[in-house]
Protein backbone atom coordinates (compact mmCIF):
# COMPACT_ATOMS: atom_id res chain seq x y z
CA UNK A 1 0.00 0.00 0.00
CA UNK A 2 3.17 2.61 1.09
CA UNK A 3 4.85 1.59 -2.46
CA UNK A 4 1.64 2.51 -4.55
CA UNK A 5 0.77 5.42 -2.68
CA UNK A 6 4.73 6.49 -3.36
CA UNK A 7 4.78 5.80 -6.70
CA UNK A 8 1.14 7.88 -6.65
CA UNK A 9 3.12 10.38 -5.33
CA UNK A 10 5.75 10.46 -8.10
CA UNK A 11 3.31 10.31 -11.02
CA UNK A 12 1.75 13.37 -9.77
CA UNK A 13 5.59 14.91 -9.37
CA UNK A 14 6.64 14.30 -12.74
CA UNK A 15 2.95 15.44 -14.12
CA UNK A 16 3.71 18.97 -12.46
CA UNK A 17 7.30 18.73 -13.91
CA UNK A 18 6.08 18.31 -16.96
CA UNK A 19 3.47 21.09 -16.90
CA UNK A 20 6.13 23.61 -15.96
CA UNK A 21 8.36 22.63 -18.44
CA UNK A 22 5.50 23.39 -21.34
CA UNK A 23 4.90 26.37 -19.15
CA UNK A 24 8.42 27.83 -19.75
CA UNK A 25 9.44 26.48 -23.08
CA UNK A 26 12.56 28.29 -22.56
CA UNK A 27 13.75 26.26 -19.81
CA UNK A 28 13.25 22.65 -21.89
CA UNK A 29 16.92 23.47 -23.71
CA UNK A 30 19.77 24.78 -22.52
CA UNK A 31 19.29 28.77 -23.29
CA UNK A 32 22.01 30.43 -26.07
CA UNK A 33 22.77 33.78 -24.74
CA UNK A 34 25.33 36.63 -26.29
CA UNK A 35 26.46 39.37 -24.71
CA UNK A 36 27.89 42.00 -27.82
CA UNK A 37 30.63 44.25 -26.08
CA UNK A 38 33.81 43.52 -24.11
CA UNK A 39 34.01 46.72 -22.31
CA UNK A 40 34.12 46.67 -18.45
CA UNK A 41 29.74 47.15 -18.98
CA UNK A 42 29.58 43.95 -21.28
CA UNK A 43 31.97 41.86 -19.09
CA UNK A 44 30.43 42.43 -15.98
CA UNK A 45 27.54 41.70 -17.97
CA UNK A 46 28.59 38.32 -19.02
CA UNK A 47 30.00 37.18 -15.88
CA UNK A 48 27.05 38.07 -13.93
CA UNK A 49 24.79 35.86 -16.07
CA UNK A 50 27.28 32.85 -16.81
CA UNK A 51 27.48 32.75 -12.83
CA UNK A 52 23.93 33.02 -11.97
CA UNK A 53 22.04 31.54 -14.53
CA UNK A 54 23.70 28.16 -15.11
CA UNK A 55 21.09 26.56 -17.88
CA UNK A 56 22.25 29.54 -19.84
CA UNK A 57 25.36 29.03 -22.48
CA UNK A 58 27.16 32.41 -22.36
CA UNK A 59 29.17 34.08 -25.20
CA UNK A 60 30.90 37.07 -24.87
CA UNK A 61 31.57 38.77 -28.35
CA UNK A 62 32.64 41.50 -29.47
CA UNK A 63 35.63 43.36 -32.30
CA UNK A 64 37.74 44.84 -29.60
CA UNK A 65 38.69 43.04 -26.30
CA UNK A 66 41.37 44.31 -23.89
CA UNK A 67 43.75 46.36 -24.19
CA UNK A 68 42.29 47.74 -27.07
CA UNK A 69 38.75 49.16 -25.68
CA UNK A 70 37.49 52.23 -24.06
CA UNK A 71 37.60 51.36 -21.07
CA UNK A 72 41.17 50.25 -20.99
CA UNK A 73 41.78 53.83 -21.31
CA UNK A 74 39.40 54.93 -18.64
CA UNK A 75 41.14 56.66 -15.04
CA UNK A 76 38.37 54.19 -13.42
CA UNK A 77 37.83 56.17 -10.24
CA UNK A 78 34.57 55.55 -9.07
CA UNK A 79 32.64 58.82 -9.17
CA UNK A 80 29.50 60.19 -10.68
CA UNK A 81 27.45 62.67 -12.51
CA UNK A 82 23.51 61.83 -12.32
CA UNK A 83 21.26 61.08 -15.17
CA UNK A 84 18.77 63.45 -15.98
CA UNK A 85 15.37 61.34 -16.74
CA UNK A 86 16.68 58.28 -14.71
CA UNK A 87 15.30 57.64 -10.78
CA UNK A 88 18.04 58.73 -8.33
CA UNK A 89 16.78 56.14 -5.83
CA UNK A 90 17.87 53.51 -9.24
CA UNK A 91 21.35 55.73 -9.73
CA UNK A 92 22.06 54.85 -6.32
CA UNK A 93 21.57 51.30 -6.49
CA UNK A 94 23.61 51.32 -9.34
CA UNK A 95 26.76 53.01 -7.59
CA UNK A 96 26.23 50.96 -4.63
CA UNK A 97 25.94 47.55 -6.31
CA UNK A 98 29.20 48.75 -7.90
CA UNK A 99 31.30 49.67 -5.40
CA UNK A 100 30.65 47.15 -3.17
CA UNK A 101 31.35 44.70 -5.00
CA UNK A 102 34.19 46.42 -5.98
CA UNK A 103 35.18 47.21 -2.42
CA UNK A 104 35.04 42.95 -1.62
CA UNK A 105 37.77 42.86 -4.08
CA UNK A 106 39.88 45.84 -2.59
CA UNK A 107 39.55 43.91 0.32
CA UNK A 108 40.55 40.35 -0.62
CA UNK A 109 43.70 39.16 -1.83
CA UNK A 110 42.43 39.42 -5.28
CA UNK A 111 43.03 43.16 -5.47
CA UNK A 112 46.42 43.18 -6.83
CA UNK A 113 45.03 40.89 -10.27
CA UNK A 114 42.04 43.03 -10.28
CA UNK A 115 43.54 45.95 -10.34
CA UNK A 116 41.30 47.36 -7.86
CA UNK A 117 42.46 49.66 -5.03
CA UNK A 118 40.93 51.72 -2.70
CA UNK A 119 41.76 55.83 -3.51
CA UNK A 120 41.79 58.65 -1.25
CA UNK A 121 41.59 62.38 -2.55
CA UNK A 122 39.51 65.63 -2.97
CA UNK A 123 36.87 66.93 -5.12
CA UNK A 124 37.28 70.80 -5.40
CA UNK A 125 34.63 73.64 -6.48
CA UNK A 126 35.33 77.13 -7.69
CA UNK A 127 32.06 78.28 -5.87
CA UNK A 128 29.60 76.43 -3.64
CA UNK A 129 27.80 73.63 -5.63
CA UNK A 130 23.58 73.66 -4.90
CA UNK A 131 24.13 70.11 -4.04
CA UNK A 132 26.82 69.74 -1.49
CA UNK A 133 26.21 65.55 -1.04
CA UNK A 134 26.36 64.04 -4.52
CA UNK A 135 23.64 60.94 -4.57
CA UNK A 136 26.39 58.77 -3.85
CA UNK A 137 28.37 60.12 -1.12
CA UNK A 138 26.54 57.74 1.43
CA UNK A 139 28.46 54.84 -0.22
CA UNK A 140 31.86 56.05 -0.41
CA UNK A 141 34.09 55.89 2.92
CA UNK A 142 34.30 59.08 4.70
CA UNK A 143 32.60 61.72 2.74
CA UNK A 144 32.92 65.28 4.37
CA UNK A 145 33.11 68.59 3.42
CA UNK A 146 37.26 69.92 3.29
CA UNK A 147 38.38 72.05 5.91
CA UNK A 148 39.37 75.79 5.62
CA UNK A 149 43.13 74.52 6.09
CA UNK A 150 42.86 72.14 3.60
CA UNK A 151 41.07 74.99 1.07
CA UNK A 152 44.57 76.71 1.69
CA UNK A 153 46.32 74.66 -0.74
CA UNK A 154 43.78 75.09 -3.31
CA UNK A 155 43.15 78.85 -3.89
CA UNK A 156 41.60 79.05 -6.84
CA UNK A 157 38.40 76.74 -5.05
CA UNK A 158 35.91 77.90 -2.93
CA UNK A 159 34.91 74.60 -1.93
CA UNK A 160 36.15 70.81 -1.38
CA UNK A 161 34.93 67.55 -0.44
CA UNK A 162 37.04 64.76 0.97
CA UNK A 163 36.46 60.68 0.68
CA UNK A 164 37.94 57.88 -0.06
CA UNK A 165 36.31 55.34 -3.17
CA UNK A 166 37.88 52.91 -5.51
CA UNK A 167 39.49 53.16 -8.23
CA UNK A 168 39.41 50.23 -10.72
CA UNK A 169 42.08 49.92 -13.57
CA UNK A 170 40.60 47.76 -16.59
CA UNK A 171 44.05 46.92 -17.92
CA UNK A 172 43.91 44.49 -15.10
CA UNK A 173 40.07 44.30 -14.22
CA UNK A 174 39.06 42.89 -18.14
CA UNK A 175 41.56 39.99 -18.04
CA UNK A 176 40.34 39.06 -14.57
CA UNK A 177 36.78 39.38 -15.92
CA UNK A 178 37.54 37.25 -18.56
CA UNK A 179 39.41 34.69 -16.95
CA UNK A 180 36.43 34.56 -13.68
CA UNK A 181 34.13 34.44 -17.25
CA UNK A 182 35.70 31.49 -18.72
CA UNK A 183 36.05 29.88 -15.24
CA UNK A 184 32.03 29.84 -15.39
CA UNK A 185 31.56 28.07 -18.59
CA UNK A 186 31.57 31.37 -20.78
CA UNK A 187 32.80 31.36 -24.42
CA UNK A 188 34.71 34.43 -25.79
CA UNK A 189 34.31 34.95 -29.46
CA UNK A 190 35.78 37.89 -31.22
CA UNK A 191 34.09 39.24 -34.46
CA UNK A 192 32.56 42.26 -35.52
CA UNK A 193 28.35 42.34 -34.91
CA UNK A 194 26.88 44.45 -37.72
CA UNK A 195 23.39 43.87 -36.95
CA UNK A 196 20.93 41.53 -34.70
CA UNK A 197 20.03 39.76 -36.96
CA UNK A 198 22.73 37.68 -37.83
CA UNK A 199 23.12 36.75 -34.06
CA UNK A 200 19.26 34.88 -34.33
CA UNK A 201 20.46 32.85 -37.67
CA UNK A 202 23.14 32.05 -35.13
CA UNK A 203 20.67 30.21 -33.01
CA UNK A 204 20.94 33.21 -29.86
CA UNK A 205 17.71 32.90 -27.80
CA UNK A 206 18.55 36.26 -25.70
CA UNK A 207 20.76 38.65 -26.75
CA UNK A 208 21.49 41.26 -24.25
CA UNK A 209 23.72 44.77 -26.23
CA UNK A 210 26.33 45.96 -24.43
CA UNK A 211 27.52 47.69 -27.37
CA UNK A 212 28.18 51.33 -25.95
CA UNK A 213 29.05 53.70 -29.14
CA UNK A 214 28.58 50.58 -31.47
CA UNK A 215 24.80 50.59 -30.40
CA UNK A 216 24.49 54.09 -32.81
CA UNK A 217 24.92 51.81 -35.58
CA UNK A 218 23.87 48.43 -34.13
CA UNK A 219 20.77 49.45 -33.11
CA UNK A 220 19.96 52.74 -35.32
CA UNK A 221 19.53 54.62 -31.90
CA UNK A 222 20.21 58.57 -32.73
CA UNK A 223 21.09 59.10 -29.32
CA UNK A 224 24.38 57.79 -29.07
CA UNK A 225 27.10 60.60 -29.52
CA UNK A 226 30.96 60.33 -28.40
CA UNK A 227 32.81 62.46 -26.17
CA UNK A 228 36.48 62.76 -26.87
CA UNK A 229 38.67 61.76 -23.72
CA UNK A 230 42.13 62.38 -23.91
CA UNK A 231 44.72 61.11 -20.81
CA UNK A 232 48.56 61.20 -19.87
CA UNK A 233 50.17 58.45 -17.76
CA UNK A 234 53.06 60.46 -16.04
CA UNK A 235 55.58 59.04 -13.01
CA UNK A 236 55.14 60.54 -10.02
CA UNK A 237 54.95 58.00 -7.54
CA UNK A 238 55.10 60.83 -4.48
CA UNK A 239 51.74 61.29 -5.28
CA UNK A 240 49.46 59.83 -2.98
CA UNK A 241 45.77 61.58 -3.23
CA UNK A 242 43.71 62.03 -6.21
CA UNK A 243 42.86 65.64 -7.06
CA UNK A 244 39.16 66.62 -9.35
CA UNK A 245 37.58 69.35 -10.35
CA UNK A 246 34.25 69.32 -9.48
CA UNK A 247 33.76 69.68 -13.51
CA UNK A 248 35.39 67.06 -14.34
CA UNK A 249 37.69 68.95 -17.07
CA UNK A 250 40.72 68.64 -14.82
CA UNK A 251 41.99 65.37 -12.52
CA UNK A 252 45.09 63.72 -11.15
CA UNK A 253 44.51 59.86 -10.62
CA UNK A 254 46.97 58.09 -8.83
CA UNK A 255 46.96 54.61 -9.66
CA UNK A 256 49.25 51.03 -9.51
CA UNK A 257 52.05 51.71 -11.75
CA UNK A 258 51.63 55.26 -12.64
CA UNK A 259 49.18 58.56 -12.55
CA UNK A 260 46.32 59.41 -14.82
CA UNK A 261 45.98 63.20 -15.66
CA UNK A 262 43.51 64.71 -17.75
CA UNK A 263 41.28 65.18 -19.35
CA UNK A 264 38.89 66.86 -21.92
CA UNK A 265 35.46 66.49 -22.79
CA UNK A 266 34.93 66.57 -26.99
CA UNK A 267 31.38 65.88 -27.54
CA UNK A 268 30.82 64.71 -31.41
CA UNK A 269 34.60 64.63 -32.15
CA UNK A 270 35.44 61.17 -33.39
CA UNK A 271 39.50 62.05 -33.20
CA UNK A 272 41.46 58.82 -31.78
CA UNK A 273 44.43 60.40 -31.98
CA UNK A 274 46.22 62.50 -29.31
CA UNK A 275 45.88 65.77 -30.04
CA UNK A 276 49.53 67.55 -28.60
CA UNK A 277 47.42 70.91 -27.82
CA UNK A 278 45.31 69.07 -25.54
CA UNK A 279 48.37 67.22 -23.90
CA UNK A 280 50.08 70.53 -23.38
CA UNK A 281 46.73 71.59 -21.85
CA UNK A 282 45.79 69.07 -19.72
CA UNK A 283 49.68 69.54 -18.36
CA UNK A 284 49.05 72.81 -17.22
CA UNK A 285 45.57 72.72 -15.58
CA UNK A 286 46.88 69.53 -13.91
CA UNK A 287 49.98 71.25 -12.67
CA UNK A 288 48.44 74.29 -11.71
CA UNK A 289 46.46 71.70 -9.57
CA UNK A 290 49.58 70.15 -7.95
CA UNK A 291 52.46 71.59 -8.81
CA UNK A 292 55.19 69.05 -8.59
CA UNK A 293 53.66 67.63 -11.60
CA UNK A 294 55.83 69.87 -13.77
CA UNK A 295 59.16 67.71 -13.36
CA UNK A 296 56.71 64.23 -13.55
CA UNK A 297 57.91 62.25 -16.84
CA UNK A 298 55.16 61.52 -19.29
CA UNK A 299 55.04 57.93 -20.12
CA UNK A 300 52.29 58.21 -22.99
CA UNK A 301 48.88 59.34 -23.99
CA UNK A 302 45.89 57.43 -24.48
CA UNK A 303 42.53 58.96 -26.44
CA UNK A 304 39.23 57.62 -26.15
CA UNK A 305 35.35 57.78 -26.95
CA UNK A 306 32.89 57.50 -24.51
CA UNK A 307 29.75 55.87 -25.66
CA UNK A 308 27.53 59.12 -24.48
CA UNK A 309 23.63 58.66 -24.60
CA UNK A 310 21.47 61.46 -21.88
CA UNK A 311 20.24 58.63 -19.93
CA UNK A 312 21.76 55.26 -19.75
CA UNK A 313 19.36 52.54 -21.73
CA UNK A 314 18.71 49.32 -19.80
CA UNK A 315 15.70 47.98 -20.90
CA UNK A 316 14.29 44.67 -22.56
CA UNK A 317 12.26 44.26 -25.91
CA UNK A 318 11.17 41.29 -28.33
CA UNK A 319 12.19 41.73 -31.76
CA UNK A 320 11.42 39.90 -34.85
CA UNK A 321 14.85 38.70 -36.10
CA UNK A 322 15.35 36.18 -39.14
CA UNK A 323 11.41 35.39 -38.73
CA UNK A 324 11.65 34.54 -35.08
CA UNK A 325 10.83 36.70 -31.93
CA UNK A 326 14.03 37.19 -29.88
CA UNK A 327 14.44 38.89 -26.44
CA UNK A 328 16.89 41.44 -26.42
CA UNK A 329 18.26 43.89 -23.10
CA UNK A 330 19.82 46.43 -24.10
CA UNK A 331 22.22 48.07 -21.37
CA UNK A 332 24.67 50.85 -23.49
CA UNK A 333 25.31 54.76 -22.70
CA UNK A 334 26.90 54.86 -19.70
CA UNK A 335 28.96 57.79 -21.32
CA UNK A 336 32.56 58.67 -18.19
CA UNK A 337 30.90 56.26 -15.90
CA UNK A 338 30.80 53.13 -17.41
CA UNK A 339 33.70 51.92 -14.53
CA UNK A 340 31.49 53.20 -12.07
CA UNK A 341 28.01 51.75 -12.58
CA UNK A 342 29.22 48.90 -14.51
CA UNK A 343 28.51 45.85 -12.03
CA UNK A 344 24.99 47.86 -10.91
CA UNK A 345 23.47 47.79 -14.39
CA UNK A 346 24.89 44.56 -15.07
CA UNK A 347 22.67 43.00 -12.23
CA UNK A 348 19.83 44.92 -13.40
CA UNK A 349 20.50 43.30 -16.78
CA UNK A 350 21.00 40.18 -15.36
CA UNK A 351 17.19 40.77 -13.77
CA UNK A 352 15.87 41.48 -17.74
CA UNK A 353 17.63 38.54 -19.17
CA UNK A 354 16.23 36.62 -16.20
CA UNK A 355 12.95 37.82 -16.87
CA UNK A 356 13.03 36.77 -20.60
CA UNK A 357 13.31 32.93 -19.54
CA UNK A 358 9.97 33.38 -18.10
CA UNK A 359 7.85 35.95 -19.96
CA UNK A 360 7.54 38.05 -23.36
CA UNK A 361 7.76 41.42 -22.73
CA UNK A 362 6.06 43.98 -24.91
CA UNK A 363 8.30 45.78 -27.46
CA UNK A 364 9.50 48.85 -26.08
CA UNK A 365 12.00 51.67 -26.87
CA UNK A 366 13.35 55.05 -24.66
């Protein structure tokens, strides 16, 4: 009587099974999912999938992989401007998904391959900003305002703020990406994506676009401009503290092996290469900032485009590709703060691609 009421009991089981299988026709194969962009956005986008969602094959692809993308040029200091038409309360999740996870690296013995390091410095203002707590001072370590003593050294500001954050250099960060990528199962493929739809003839049930400036012509989206960053890595290794304008236009990073100066802010100039003018010019903001910077040596300069959109665009949509409806999550336009919000909006992505195993989700577009 036990045995038949036990194997009662595992008809009705594998009935259920069954019925939630059909429900979720997704889940009845193992689910082909490409990630298109190997910037620090579209690996932390890959990794956070390949590790969570394990009936998922992962593929990383994309025409440039480190050293040779943008954000292999990028200071990495973890800092922020807000977006106009996004949520602060989602910003801030965003920033603090980041650098906490970023922070558990700082903190393990992992840092040094990472390239991740926590960075102490000030922010300075010419005149009082309205705001005087950015949306994210909460989750850096010991935000406060700079002292009148400390304003000394800066004359030309009005106004400082003084924290610690992290900063995160890709030219180590990407390779450890990819190899913590690989180490989940994740394939890397390199070759150039010129439109969607040859990734659903290539059998991709979810394909998430992590494209940054490629998305202008990937996905036809007018709202994709570059700015024009150029850098200098100099030596100055008695430099301890990083130094920012509260603009953003001028910035002393020190980092691992050397410091990151610069900077300028080209919007629509599609110029990759360094432009002397702007080296001479970023030399003497920079030193005008910190002196001792005029006797640093420079050891090279590094230009590159940031994939500028007004507000970031994370979002999912089902598009008809190669006569078949495929889910697509777009997460691109992250503009100087890709670095910075990188591992947030990948778990948001992560939540969308999630999300597409289960349900189809009206078309939409921002």
């Amino acid at each position: 009587m036990l045995a038949a009421a036990v194997q009662a009991c595992s008809v009705v089981i594998h009935w259920l099974c069954a019925l939630l299988t059909r429900q979720n026709p997704l889940e009845m194969k193992r689910v082909k999912v490409v990630v298109v962009g190997a910037g620090v956005v579209g690996s932390s986008t890959a990794v956070c999938i390949a590790e969570t969602l394990t009936n998922c094959s992962v593929t990383l692809m994309g025409d440039r992989f480190t050293p040779d993308t943008t954000s292999d040029i990028a200071a990495g200091i973890l800092i922020c401007a807000p977006f106009p038409d996004i949520p602060l309360e989602r910003q801030q999740k965003w920033f603090k998904d980041t650098i906490d996870h970023l922070l558990t690296i700082a903190q393990s013995e992992e840092a040094s391959d990472a390239g991740v390091l926590l960075s102490s410095g000030w922010q300075l203002h010419k005149s009082v900003p309205v705001d005087k707590k950015p949306f994210w001072s909460e989750f850096v370590l010991g935000f406060r305002t700079m002292t009148d003593q400390e304003l000394k050294r800066f004359p030309n500001h009005k106004f400082g703020q003084a924290f610690t954050t992290v900063k995160c250099e890709c030219s180590n960060y990407l390779p450890w990406l990819e190899k913590r990528f690989r180490k989940a199962g994740g394939q890397v493929v390199k070759q150039k994506v010129n439109n969607l739809q040859e990734l659903s003839t290539q059998g991709y049930d979810v394909i998430v676009n992590c494209s940054g400036l490629g998305a202008k012509t990937l996905v036809e989206d007018s709202q994709v401009y570059p700015v024009r960053g150029q850098v200098l890595k100099v030596h100055a290794p008695w430099l301890q503290h990083f130094i920012r304008d509260g603009e953003g236009q001028s910035y002393i990073y020190p980092g691992m092996h050397s410091v990151t100066i610069g900077g300028t802010r080209q919007a629509d100039d599609w110029r990759l290469e360094p432009d002397p003018g702007d080296s001479q010019n970023i030399l003497e903001r920079c030193s005008r900032l910190e002196p001792s910077l005029r006797r640093a040596r420079v050891l090279g300069v590094s230009v590159g485009l940031r994939p500028s959109r007004k507000n970031v665009r994370l979002e999912r949509e089902l598009l008809l590709l190669g006569g078949r409806q495929v889910d697509v999550v777009h997460n691109y336009g992250h503009g100087g703060w890709g670095v910075t919000l990188s591992w947030g909006t990948a778990l948001e992505a992560l939540s969308l691609v999630r999300q597409c195993l289960y349900q189809r989700p009206p078309s939409s577009r921002l």
